[in-house]
C-alpha atoms as a PDB file:
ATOM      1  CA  UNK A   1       6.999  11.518  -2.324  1.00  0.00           C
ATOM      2  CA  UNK A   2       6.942   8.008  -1.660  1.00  0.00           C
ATOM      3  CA  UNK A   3       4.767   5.385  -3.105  1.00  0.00           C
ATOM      4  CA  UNK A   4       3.636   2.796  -0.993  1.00  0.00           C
ATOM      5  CA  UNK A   5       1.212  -0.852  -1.523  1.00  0.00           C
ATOM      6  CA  UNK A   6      -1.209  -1.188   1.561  1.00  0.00           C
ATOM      7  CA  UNK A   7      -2.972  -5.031   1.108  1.00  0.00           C
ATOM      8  CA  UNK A   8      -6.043  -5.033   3.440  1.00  0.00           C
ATOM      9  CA  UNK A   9      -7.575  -7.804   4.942  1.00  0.00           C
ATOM     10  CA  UNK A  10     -11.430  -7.241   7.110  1.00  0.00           C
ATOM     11  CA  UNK A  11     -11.815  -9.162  10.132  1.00  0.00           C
ATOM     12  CA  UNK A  12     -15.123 -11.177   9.141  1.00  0.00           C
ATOM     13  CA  UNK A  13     -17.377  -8.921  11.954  1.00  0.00           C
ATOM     14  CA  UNK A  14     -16.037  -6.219  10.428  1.00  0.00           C
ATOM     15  CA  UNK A  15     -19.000  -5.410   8.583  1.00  0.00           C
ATOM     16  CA  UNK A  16     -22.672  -6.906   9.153  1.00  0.00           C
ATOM     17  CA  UNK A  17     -24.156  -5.664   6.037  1.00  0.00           C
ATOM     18  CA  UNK A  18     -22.410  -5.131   2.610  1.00  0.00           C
ATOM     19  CA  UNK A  19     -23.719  -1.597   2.308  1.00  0.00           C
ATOM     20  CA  UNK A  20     -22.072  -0.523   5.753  1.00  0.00           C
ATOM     21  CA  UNK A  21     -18.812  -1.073   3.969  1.00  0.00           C
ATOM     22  CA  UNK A  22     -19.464   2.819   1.769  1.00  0.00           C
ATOM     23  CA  UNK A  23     -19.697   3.981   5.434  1.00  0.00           C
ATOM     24  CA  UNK A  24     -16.431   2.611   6.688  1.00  0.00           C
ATOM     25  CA  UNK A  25     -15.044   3.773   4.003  1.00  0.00           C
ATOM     26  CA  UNK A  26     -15.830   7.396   4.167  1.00  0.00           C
ATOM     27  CA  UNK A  27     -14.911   7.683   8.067  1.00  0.00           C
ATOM     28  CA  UNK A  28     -11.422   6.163   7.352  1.00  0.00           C
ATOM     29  CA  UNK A  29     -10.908   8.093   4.743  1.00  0.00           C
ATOM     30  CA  UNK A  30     -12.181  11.778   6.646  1.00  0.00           C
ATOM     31  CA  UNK A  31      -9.835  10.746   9.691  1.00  0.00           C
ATOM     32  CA  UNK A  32      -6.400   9.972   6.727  1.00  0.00           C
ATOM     33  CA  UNK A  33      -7.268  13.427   5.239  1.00  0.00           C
ATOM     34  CA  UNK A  34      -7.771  14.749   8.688  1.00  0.00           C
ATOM     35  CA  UNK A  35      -4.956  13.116   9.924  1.00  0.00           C
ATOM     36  CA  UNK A  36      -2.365  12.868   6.941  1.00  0.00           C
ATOM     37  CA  UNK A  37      -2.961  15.600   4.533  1.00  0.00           C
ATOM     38  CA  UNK A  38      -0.137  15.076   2.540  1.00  0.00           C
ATOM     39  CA  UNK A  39      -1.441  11.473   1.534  1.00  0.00           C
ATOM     40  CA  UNK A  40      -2.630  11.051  -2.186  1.00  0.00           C
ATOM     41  CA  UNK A  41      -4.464   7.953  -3.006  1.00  0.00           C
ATOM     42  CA  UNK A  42      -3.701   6.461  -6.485  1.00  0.00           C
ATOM     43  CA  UNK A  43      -5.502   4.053  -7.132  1.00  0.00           C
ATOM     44  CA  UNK A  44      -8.005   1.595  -4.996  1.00  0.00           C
ATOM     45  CA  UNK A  45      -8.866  -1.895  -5.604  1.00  0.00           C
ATOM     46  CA  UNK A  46     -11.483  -4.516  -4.212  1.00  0.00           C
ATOM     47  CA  UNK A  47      -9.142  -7.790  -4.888  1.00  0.00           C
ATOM     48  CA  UNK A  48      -9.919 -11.997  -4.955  1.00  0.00           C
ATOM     49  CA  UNK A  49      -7.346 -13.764  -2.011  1.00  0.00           C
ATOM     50  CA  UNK A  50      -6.109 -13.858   0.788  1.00  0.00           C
ATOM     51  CA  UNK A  51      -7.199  -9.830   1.256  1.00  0.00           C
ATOM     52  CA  UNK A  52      -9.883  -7.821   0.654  1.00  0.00           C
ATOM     53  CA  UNK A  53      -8.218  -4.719  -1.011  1.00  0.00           C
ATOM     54  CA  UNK A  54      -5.459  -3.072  -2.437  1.00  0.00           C
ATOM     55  CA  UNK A  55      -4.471   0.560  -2.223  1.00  0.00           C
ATOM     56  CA  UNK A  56      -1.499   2.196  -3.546  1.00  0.00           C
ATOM     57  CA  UNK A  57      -0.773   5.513  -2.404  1.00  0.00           C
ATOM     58  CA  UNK A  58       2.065   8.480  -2.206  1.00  0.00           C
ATOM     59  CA  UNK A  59       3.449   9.532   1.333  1.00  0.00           C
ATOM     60  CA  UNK A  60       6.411  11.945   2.327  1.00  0.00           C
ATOM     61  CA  UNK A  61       7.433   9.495   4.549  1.00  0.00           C
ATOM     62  CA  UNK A  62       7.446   5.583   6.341  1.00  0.00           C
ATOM     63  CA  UNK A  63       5.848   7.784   9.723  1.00  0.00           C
ATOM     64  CA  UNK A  64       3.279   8.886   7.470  1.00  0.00           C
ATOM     65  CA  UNK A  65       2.316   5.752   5.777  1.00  0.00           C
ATOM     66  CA  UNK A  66       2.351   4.105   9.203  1.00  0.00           C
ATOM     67  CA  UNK A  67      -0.122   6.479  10.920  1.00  0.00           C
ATOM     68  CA  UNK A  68      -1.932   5.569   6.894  1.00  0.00           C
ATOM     69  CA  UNK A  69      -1.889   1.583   7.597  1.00  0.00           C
ATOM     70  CA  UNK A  70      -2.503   2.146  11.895  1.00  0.00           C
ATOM     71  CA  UNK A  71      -6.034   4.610  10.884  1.00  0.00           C
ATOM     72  CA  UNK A  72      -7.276   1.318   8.401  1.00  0.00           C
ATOM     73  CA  UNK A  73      -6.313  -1.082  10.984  1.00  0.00           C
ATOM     74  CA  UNK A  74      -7.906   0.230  14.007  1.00  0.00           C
ATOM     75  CA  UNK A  75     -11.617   1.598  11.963  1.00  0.00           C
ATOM     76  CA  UNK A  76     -11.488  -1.368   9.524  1.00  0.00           C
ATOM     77  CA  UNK A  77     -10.902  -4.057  12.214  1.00  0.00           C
ATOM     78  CA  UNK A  78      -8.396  -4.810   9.788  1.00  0.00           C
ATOM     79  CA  UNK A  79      -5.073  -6.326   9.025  1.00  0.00           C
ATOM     80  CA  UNK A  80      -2.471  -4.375   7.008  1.00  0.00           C
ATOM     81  CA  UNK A  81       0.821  -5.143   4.945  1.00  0.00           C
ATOM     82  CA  UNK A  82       2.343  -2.345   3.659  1.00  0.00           C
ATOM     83  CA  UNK A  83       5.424  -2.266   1.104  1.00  0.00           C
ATOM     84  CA  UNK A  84       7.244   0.697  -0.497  1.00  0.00           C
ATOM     85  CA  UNK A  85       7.511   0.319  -4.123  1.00  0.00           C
ATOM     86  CA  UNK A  86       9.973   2.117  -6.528  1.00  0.00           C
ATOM     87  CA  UNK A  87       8.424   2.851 -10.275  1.00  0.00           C
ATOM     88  CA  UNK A  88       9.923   0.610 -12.938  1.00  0.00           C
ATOM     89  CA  UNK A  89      11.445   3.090 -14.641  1.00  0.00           C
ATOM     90  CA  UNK A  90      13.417   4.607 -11.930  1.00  0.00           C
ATOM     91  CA  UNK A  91      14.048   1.594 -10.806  1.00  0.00           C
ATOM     92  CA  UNK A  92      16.130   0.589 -13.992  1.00  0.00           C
ATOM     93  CA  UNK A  93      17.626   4.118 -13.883  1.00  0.00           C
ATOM     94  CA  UNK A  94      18.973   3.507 -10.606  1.00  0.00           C
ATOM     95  CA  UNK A  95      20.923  -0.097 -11.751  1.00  0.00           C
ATOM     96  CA  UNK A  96      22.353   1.489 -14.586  1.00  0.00           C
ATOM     97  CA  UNK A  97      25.051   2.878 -12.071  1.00  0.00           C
ATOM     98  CA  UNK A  98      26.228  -0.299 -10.368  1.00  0.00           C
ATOM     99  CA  UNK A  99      29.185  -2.155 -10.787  1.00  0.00           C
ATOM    100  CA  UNK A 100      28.853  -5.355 -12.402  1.00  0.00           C
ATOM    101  CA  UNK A 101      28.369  -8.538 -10.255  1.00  0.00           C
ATOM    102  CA  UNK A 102      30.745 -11.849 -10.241  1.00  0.00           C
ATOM    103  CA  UNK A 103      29.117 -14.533 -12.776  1.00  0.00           C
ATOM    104  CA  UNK A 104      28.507 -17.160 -10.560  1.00  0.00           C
ATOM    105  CA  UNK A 105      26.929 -19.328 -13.018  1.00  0.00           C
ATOM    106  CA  UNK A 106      26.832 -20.188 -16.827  1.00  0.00           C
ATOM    107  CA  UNK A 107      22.878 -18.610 -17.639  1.00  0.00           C
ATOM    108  CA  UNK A 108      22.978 -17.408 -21.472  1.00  0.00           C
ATOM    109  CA  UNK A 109      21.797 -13.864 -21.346  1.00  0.00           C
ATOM    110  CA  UNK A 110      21.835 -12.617 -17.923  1.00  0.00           C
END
């Protein structure tokens, strides 16, 4: 599975009353279960910024995570980002294994 970072940004008549936002909620999230089975939410956050919320969550596939970000966009009123993200420790795994670069520069300790 692949882990992808959804930012989410409401369109500001979105929502009229705070308390409608539970309900949007639970219809996006029936129609992604509905709709993309295989998606597991890790974690959800309500964020300060530029957007309204973060959501990380694990997809077989880009398609999937597209019809993920498409389903907020169109019952949120909403405007989505979406990254892939590798974890850390994979990540480091995978540099172990490439060839050195050219030193371009002088930098101590890189």
């Amino acid at each position: 599975m692949l882990t992808f970072v959804m930012l989410t940004r409401l369109s500001p008549g979105a929502l009229r009353a705070p308390q409608s936002l539970e309900k949007l909620e639970q219809r996006v999230m029936e129609r992604i279960r509905s709709e993309c089975p295989q998606v597991t939410w890790v974690h959800n956050y309500a964020i300060l910024g530029g957007c309204d919320y973060l959501d990380i969550f694990t997809a077989p596939d880009l398609t999937t995570a597209l019809k993920v970000s498409t389903i907020v966009r169109t019952y949120g009123h909403a405007h989505t980002e979406v990254w892939t993200a590798t974890d850390w420790q994979a990540y480091k795994a995978l540099i172990r294994h490439l060839p050195a670069g050219e030193v371009v520069g002088t930098a101590e300790g890189i």
